[in-house]
Protein backbone atom coordinates (compact mmCIF):
# COMPACT_ATOMS: atom_id res chain seq x y z
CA UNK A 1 0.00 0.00 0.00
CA UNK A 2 1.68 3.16 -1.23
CA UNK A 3 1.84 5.79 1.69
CA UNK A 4 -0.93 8.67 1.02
CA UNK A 5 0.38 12.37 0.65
CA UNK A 6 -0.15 14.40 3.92
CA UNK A 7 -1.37 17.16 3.53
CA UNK A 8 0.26 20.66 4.74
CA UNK A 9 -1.42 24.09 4.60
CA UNK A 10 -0.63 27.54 5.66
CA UNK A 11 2.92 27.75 7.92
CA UNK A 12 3.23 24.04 7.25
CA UNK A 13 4.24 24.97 4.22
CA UNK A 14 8.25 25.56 5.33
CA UNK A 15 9.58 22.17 6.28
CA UNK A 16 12.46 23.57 8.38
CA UNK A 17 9.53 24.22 10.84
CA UNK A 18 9.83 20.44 11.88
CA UNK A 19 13.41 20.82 12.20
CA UNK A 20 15.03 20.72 15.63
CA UNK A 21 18.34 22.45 16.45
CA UNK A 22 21.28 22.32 18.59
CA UNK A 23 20.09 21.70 22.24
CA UNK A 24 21.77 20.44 25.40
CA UNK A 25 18.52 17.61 25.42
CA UNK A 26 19.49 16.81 22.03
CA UNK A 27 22.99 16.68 22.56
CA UNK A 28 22.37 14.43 25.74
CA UNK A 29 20.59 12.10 23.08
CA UNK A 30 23.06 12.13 20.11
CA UNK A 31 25.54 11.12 23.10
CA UNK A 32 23.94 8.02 24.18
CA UNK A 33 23.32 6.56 20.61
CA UNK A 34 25.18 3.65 20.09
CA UNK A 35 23.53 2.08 16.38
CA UNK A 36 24.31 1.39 14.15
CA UNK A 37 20.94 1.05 12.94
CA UNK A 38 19.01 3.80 14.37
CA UNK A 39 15.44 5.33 13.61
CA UNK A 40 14.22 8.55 14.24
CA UNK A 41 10.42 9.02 14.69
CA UNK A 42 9.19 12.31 14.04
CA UNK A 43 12.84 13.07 12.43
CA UNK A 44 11.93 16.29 10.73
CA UNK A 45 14.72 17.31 8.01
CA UNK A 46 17.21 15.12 9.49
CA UNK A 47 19.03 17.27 12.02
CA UNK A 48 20.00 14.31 14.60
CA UNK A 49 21.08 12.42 11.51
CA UNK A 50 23.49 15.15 10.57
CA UNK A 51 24.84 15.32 14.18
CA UNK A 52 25.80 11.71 13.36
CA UNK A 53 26.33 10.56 9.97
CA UNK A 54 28.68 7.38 11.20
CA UNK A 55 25.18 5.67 12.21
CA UNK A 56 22.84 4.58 9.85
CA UNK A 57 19.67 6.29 10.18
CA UNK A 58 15.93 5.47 9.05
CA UNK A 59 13.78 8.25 9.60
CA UNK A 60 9.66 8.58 9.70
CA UNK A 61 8.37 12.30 9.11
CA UNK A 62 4.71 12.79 8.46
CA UNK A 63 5.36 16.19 6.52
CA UNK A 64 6.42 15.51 3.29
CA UNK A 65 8.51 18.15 2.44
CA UNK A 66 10.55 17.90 5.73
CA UNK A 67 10.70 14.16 4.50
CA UNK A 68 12.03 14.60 1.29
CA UNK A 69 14.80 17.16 3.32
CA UNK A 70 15.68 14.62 5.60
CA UNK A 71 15.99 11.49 2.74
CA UNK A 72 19.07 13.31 1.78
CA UNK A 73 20.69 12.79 4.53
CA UNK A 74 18.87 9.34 5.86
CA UNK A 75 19.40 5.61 4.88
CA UNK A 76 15.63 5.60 4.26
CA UNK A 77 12.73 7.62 5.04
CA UNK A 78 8.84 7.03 5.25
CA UNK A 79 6.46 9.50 4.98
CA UNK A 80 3.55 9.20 7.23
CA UNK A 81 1.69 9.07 10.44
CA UNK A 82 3.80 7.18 12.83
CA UNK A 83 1.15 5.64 14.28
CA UNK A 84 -0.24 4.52 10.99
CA UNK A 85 -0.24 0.46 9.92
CA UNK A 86 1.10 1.35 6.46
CA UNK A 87 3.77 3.15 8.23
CA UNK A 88 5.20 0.69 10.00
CA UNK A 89 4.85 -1.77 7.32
CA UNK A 90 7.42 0.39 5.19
CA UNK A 91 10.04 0.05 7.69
CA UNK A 92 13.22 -1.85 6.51
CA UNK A 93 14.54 -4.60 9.34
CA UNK A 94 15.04 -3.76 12.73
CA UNK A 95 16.94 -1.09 14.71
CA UNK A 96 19.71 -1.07 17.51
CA UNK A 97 18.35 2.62 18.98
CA UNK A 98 14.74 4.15 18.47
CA UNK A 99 14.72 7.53 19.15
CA UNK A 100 11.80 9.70 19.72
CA UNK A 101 12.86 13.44 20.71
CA UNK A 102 9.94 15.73 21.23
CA UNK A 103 7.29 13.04 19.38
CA UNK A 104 5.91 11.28 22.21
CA UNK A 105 3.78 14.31 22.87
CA UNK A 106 1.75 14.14 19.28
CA UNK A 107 0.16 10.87 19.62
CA UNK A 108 -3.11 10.23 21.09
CA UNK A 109 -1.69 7.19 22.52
CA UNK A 110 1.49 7.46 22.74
CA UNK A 111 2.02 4.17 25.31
CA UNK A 112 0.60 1.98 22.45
CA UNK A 113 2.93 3.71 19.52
CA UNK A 114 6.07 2.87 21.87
CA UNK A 115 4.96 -0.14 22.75
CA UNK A 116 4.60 -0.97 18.68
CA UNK A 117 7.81 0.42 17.84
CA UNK A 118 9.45 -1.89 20.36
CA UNK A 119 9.08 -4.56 18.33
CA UNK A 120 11.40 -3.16 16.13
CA UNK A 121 14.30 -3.11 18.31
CA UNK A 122 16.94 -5.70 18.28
CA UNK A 123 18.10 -8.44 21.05
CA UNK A 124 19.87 -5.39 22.95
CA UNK A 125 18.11 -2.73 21.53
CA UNK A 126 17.29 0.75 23.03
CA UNK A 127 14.68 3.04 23.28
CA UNK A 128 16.05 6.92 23.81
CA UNK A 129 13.66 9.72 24.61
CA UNK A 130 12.83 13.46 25.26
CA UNK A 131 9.44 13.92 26.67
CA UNK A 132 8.69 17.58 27.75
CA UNK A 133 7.35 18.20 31.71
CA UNK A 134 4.69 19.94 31.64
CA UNK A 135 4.69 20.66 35.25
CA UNK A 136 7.90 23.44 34.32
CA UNK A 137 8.58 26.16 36.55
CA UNK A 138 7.21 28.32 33.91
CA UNK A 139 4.23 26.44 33.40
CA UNK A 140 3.50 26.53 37.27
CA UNK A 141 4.25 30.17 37.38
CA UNK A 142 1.61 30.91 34.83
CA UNK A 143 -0.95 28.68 35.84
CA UNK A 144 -0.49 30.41 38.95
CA UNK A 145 -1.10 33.85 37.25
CA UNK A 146 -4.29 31.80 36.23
CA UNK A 147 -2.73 31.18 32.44
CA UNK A 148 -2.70 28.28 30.15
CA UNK A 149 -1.62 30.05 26.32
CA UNK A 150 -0.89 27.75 23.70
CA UNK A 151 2.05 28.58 21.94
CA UNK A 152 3.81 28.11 18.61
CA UNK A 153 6.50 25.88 20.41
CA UNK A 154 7.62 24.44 24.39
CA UNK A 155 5.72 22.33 26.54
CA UNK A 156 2.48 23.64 25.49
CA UNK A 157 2.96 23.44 21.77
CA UNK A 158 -0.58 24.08 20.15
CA UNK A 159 0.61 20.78 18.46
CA UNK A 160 0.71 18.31 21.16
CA UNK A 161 -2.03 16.12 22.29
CA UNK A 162 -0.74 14.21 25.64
CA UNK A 163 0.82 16.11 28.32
CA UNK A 164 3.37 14.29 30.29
CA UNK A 165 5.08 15.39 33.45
CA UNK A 166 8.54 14.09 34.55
CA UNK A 167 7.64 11.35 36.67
CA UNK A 168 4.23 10.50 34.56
CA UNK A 169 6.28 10.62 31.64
CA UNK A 170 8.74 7.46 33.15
CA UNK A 171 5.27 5.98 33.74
CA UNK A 172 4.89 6.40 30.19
CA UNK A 173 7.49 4.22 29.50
CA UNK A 174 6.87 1.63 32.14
CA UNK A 175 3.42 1.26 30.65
CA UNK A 176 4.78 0.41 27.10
CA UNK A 177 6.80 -2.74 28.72
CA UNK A 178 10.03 -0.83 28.71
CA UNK A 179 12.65 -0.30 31.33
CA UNK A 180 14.42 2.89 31.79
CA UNK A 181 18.10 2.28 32.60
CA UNK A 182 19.08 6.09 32.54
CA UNK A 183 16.94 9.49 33.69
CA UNK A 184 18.57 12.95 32.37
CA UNK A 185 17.31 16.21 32.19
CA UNK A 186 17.60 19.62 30.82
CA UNK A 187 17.66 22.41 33.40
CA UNK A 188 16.10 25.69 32.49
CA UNK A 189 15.28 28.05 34.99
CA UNK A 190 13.26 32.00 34.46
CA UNK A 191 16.25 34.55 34.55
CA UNK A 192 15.66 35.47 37.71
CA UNK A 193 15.83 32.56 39.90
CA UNK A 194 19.05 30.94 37.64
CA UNK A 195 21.73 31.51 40.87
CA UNK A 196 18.80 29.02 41.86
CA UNK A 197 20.20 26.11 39.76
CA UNK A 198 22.78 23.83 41.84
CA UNK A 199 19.00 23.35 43.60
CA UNK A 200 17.34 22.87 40.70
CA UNK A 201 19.41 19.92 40.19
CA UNK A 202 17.73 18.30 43.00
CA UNK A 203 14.05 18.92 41.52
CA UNK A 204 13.90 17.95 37.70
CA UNK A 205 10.64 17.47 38.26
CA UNK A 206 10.24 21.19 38.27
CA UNK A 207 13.08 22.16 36.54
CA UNK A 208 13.71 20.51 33.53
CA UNK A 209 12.40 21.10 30.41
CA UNK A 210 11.90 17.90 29.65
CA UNK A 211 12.27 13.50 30.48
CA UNK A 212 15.31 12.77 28.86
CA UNK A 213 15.69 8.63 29.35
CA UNK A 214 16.84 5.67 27.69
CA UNK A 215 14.92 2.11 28.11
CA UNK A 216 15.06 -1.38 26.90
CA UNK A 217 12.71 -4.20 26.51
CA UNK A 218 13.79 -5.99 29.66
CA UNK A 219 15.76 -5.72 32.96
CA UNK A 220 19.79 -5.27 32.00
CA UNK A 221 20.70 -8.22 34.35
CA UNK A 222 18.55 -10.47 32.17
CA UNK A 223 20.07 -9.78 28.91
């Protein structure tokens, strides 16, 4: 079944909108990939694939210009819903690291897509995420202010569908049959509390921007 065009209108029209860009989460990620067969769900024009062009990378984007971006630069690259059949059918093999960086947060059930894309993963395979925390200082602050703005990108993104906080996020995970084997997290604090942040390392809960982990299938001490 050949994959059906997607779609775009308006501001969707620029595929570099899809792109991500040099982060300390993203760096954090590109660090822990080992490959060398790695896919990138939600991989927009390719960026992580840039960052490492030793691995071998398989991408799914559901925009199709950002798609045909990032198949310059990618193994292979399906264009489509991730949590579509059709798309999943197209995939080629199976994959030592499946990364989903700032995807999670689209799906309207986004334990069931991990959980699917699991299957893909070899013997010793890993899943690597960022999920962003919705429970943010900043989010706090402005809920306390008695605000919730959508906004054209962060953790409320007039894009995403599932909010996840940092501990509901590793719940996420758990709930998909995975086990994390390493938490991170990207501190970001307003300016004026940032002499705050050897404290904020104690509460990523509050904050980080985001769940940065990295799971397998099964306990370590079992493989």
């Amino acid at each position: 079944m050949g994959n059906p065009t997607v779609a775009m209108s308006g501001s969707d029209q620029d595929p570099y909108k899809y792109d991500a860009g040099p982060s300390p989460l993203r760096d954090w990620l590109l660090a822990r990939l080992r490959g060398p067969r790695v896919l990138d769900v939600g991989c927009g024009t390719g960026y992580m694939g840039r960052c490492r062009p030793d691995l071998l990378w398989t991408g799914i984007e559901r925009h199709p210009k950002a798609a045909q971006v990032a198949s310059s630069h990618y193994e292979h690259v399906v264009c489509g819903p991730a949590e579509a059949e059709y798309t999943q059918s197209s995939l080629r093999g199976v994959f030592d690291d499946i990364l989903f960086c700032d995807s999670l947060e689209h799906f309207v059930d986004s334990a069931a897509v991990l959980e699917s894309y699991a299957s893909f993963l070899t013997r010793r395979g890993r899943v690597l995420v960022a999920i962003p925390n919705i429970a943010h200082i900043s989010v706090r602050l402005a809920l306390l202010l008695g605000n919730w703005d959508y906004t054209d990108s962060g953790p409320l993104d007039d894009t995403h569908l599932r909010f996840f906080t940092y501990d509901t996020g590793q719940l996420l995970l758990n709930q998909a049959g995975l086990s994390i084997i390493e938490v991170g997290s990207r501190l970001a604090l307003p300016r004026g509390l940032r002499w705050t942040t050897p404290l904020a390392r104690m509460r990523p809960t509050v904050f980080s921007t985001h769940l940065l982990a990295v799971a397998v299938r099964e306990p370590m001490s079992r493989s």
